[in-house]
PDB file of N, CA and C in Angstrom:
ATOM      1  N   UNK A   1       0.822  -1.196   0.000  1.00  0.00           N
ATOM      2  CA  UNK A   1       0.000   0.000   0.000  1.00  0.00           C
ATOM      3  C   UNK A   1       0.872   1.268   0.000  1.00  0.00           C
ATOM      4  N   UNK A   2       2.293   1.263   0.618  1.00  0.00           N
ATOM      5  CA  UNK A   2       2.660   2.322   0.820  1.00  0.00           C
ATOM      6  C   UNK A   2       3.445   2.636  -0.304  1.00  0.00           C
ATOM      7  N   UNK A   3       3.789   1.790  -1.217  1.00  0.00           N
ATOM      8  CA  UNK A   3       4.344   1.726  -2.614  1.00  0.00           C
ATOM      9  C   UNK A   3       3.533   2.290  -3.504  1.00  0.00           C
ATOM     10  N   UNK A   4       1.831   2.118  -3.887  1.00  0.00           N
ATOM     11  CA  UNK A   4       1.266   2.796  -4.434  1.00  0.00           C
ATOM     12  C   UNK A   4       1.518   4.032  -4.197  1.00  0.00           C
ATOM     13  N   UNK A   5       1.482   4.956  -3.019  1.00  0.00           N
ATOM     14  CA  UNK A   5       1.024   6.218  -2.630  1.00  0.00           C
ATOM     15  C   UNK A   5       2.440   6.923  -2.857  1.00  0.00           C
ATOM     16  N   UNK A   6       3.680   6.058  -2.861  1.00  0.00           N
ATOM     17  CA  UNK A   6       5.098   6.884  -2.942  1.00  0.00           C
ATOM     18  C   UNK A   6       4.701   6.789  -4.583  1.00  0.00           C
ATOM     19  N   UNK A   7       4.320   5.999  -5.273  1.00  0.00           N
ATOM     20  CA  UNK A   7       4.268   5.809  -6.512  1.00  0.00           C
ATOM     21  C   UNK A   7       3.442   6.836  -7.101  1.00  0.00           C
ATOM     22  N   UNK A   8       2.432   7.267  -6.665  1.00  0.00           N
ATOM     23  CA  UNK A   8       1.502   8.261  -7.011  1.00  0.00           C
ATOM     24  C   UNK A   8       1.415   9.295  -7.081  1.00  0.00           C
ATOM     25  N   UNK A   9       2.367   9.762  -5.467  1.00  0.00           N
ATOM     26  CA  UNK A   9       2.880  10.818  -5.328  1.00  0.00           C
ATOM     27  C   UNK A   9       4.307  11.104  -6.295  1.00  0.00           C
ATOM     28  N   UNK A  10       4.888  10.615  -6.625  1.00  0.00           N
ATOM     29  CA  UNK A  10       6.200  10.932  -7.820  1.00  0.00           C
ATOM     30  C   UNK A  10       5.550  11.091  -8.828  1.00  0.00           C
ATOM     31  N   UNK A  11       4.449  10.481  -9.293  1.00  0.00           N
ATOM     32  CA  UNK A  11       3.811  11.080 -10.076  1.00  0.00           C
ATOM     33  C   UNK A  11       3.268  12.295 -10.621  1.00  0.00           C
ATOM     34  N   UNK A  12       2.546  12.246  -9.669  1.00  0.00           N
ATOM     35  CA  UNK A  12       1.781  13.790  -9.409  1.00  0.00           C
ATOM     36  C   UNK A  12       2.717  14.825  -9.768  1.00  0.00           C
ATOM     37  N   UNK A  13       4.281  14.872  -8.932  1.00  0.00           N
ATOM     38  CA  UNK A  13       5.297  15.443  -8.850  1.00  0.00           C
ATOM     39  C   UNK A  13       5.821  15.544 -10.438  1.00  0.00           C
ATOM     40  N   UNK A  14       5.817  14.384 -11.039  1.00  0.00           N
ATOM     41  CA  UNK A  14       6.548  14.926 -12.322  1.00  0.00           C
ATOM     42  C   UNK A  14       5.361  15.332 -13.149  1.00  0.00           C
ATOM     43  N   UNK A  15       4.287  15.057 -13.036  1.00  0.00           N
ATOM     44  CA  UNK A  15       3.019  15.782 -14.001  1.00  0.00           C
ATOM     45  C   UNK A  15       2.839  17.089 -13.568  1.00  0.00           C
ATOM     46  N   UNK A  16       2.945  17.409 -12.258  1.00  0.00           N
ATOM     47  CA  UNK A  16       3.150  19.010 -12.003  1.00  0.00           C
ATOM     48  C   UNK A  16       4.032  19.785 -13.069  1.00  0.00           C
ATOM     49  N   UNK A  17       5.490  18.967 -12.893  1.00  0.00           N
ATOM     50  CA  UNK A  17       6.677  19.995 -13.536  1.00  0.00           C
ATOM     51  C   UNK A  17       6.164  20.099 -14.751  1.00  0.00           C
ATOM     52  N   UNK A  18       5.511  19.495 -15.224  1.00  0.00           N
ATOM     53  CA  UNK A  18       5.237  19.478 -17.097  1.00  0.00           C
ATOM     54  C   UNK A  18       4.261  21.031 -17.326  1.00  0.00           C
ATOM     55  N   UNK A  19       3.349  21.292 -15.860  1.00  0.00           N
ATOM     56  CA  UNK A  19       2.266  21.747 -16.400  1.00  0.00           C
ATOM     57  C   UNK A  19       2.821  23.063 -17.104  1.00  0.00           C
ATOM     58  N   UNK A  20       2.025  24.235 -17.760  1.00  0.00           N
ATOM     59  CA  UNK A  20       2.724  25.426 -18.219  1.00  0.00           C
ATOM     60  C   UNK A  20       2.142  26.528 -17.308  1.00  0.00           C
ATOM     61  N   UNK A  21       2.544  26.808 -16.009  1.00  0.00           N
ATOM     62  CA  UNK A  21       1.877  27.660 -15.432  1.00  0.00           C
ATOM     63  C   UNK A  21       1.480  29.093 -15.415  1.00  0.00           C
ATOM     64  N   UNK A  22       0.989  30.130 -15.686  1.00  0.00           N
ATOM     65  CA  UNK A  22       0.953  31.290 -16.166  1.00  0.00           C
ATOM     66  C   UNK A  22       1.722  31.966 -15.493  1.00  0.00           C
ATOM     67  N   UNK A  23       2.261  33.188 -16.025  1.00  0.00           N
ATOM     68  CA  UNK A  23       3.040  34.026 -15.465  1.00  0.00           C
ATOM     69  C   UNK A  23       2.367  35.124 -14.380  1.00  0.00           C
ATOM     70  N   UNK A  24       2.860  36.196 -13.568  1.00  0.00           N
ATOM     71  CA  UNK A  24       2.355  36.594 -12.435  1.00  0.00           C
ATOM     72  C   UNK A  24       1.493  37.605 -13.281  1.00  0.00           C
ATOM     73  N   UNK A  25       2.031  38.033 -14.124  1.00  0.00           N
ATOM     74  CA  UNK A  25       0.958  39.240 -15.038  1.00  0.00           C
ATOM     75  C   UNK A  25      -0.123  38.550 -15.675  1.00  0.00           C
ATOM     76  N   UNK A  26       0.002  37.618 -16.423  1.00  0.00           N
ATOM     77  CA  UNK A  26      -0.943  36.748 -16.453  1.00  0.00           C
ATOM     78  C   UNK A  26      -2.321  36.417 -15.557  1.00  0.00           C
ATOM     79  N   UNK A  27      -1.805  36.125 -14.054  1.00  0.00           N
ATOM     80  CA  UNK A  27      -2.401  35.544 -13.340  1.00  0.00           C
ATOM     81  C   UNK A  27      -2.969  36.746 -12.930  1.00  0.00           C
ATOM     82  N   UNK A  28      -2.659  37.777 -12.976  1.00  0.00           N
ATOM     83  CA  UNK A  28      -2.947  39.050 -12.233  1.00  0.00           C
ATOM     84  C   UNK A  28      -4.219  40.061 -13.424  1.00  0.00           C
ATOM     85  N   UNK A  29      -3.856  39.681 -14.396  1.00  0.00           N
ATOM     86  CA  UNK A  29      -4.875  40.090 -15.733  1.00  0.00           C
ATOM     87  C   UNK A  29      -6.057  39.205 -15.642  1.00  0.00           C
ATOM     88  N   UNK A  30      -5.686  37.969 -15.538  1.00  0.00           N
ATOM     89  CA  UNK A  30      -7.230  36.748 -15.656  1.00  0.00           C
ATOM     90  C   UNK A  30      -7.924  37.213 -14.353  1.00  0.00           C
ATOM     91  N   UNK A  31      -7.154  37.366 -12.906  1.00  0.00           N
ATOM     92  CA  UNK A  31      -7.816  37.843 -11.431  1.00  0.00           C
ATOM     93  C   UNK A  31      -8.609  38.914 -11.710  1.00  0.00           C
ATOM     94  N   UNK A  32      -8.176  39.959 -12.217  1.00  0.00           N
ATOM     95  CA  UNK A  32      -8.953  41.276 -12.221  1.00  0.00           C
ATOM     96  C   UNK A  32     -10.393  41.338 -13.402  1.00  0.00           C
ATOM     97  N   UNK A  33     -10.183  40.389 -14.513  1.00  0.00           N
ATOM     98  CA  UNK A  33     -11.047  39.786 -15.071  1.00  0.00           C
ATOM     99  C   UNK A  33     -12.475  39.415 -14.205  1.00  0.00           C
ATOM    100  N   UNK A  34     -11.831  38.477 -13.462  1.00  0.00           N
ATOM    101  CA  UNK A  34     -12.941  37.713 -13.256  1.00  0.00           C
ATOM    102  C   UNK A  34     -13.611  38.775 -12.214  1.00  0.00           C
ATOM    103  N   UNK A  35     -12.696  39.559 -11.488  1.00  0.00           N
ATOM    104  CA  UNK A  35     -13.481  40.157 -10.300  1.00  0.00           C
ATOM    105  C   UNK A  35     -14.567  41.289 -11.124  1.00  0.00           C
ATOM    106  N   UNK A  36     -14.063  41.711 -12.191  1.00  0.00           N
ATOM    107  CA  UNK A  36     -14.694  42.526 -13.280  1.00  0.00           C
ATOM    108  C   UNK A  36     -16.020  42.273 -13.212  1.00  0.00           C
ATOM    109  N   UNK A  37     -15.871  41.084 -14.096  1.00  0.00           N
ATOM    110  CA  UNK A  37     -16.729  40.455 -14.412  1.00  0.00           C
ATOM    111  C   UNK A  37     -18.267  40.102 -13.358  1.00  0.00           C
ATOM    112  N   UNK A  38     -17.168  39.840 -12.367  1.00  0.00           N
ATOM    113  CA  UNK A  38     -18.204  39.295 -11.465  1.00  0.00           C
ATOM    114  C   UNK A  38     -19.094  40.254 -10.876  1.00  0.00           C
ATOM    115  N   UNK A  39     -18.677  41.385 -10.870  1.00  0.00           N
ATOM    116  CA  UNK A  39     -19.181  42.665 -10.253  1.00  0.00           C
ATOM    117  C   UNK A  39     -19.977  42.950 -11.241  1.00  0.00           C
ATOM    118  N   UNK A  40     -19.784  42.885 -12.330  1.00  0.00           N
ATOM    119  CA  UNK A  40     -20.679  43.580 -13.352  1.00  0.00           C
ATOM    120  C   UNK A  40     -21.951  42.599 -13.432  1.00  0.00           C
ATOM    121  N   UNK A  41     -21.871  41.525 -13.438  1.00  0.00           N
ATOM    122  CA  UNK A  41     -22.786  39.978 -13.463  1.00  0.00           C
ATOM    123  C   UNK A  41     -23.549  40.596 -12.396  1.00  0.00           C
ATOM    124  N   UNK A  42     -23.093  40.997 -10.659  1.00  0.00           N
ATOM    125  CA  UNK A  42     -23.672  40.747 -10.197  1.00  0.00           C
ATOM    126  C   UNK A  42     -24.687  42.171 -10.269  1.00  0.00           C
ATOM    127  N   UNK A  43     -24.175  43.585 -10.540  1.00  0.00           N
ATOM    128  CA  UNK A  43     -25.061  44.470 -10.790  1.00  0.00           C
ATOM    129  C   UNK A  43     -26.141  44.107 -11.931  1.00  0.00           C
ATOM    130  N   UNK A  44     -25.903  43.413 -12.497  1.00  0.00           N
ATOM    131  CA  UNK A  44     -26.786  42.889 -13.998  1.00  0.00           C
ATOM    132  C   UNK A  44     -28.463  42.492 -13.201  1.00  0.00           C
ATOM    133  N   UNK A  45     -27.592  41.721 -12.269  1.00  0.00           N
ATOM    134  CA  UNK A  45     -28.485  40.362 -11.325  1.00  0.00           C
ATOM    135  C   UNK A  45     -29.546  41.387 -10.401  1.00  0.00           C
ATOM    136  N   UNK A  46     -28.767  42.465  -9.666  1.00  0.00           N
ATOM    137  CA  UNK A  46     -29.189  43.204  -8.961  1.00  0.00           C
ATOM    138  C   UNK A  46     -30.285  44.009  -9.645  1.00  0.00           C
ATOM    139  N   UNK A  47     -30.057  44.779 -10.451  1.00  0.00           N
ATOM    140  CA  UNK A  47     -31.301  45.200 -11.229  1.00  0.00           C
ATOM    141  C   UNK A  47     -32.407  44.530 -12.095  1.00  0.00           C
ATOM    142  N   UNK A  48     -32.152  43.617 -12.517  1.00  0.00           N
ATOM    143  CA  UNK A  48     -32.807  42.418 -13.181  1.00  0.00           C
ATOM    144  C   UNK A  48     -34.057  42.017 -11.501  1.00  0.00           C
ATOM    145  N   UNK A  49     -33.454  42.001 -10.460  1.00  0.00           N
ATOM    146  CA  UNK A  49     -33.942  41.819  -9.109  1.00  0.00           C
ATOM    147  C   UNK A  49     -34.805  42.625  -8.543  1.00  0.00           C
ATOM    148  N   UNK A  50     -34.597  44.263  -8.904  1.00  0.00           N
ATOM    149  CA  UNK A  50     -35.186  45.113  -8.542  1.00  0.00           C
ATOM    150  C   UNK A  50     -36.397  45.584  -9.617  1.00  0.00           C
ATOM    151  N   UNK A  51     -36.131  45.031 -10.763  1.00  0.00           N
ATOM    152  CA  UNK A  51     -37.005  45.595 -11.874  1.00  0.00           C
ATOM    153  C   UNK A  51     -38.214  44.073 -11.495  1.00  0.00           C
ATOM    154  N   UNK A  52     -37.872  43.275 -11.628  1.00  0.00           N
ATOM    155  CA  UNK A  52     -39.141  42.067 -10.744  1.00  0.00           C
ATOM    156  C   UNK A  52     -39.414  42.428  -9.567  1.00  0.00           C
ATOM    157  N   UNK A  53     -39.117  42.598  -8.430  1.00  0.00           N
ATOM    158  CA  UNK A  53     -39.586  43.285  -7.058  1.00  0.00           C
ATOM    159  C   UNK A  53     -41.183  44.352  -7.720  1.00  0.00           C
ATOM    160  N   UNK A  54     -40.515  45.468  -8.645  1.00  0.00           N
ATOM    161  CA  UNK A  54     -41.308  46.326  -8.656  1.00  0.00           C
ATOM    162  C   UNK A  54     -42.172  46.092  -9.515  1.00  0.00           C
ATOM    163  N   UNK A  55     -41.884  45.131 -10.721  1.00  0.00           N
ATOM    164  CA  UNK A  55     -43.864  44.960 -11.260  1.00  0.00           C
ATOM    165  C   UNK A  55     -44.239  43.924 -10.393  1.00  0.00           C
ATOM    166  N   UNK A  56     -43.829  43.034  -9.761  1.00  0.00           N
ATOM    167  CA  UNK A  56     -44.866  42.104  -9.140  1.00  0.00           C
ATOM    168  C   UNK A  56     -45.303  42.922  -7.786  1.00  0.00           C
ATOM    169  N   UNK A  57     -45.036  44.213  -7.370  1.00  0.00           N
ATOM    170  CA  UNK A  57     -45.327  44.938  -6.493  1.00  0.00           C
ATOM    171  C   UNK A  57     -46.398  45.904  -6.990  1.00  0.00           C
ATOM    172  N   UNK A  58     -46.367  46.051  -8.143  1.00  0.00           N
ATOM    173  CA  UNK A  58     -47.275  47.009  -8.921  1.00  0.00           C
ATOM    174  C   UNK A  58     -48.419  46.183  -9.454  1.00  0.00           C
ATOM    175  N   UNK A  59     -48.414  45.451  -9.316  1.00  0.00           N
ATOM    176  CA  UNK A  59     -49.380  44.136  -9.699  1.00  0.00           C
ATOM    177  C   UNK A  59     -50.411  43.608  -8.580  1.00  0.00           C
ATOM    178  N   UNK A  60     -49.551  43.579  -7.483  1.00  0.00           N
ATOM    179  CA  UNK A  60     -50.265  42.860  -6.004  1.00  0.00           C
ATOM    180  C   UNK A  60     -50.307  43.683  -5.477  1.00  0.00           C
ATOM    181  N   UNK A  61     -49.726  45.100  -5.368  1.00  0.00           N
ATOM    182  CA  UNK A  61     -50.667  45.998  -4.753  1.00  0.00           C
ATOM    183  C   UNK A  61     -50.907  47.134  -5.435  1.00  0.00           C
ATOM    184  N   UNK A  62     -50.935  47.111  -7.002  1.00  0.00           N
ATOM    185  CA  UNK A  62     -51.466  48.453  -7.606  1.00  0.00           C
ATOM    186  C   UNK A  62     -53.209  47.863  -8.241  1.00  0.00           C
TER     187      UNK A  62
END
């Protein structure tokens, strides 16, 4: 059993080194992306939220 797991783990280890990992500007361009993104998604969500609030409010009590 403990042969598998040394075995698995060297593995892992040399499939790591292969991977191509992005560079820090890279990683720092895709981050600000997504936070972008996500902020903008979620104002999208937010008004999309508030514009239903107010006809089903104009509906059930207009």
């Amino acid at each position: 059993m403990g042969a598998k797991i040394r075995t698995f783990l060297q593995e892992t280890r040399q499939e790591l080194k292969r991977v191509n990992w992005p560079s820090k500007q890279e990683t720092i361009r895709y981050t600000t992306f997504v936070i972008v993104f996500s902020a903008c998604f979620a104002l999208f969500l937010g008004i999309l939220d508030y514009g239903f609030v107010y006809v089903l409010e104009s509906i059930v009590i207009g």
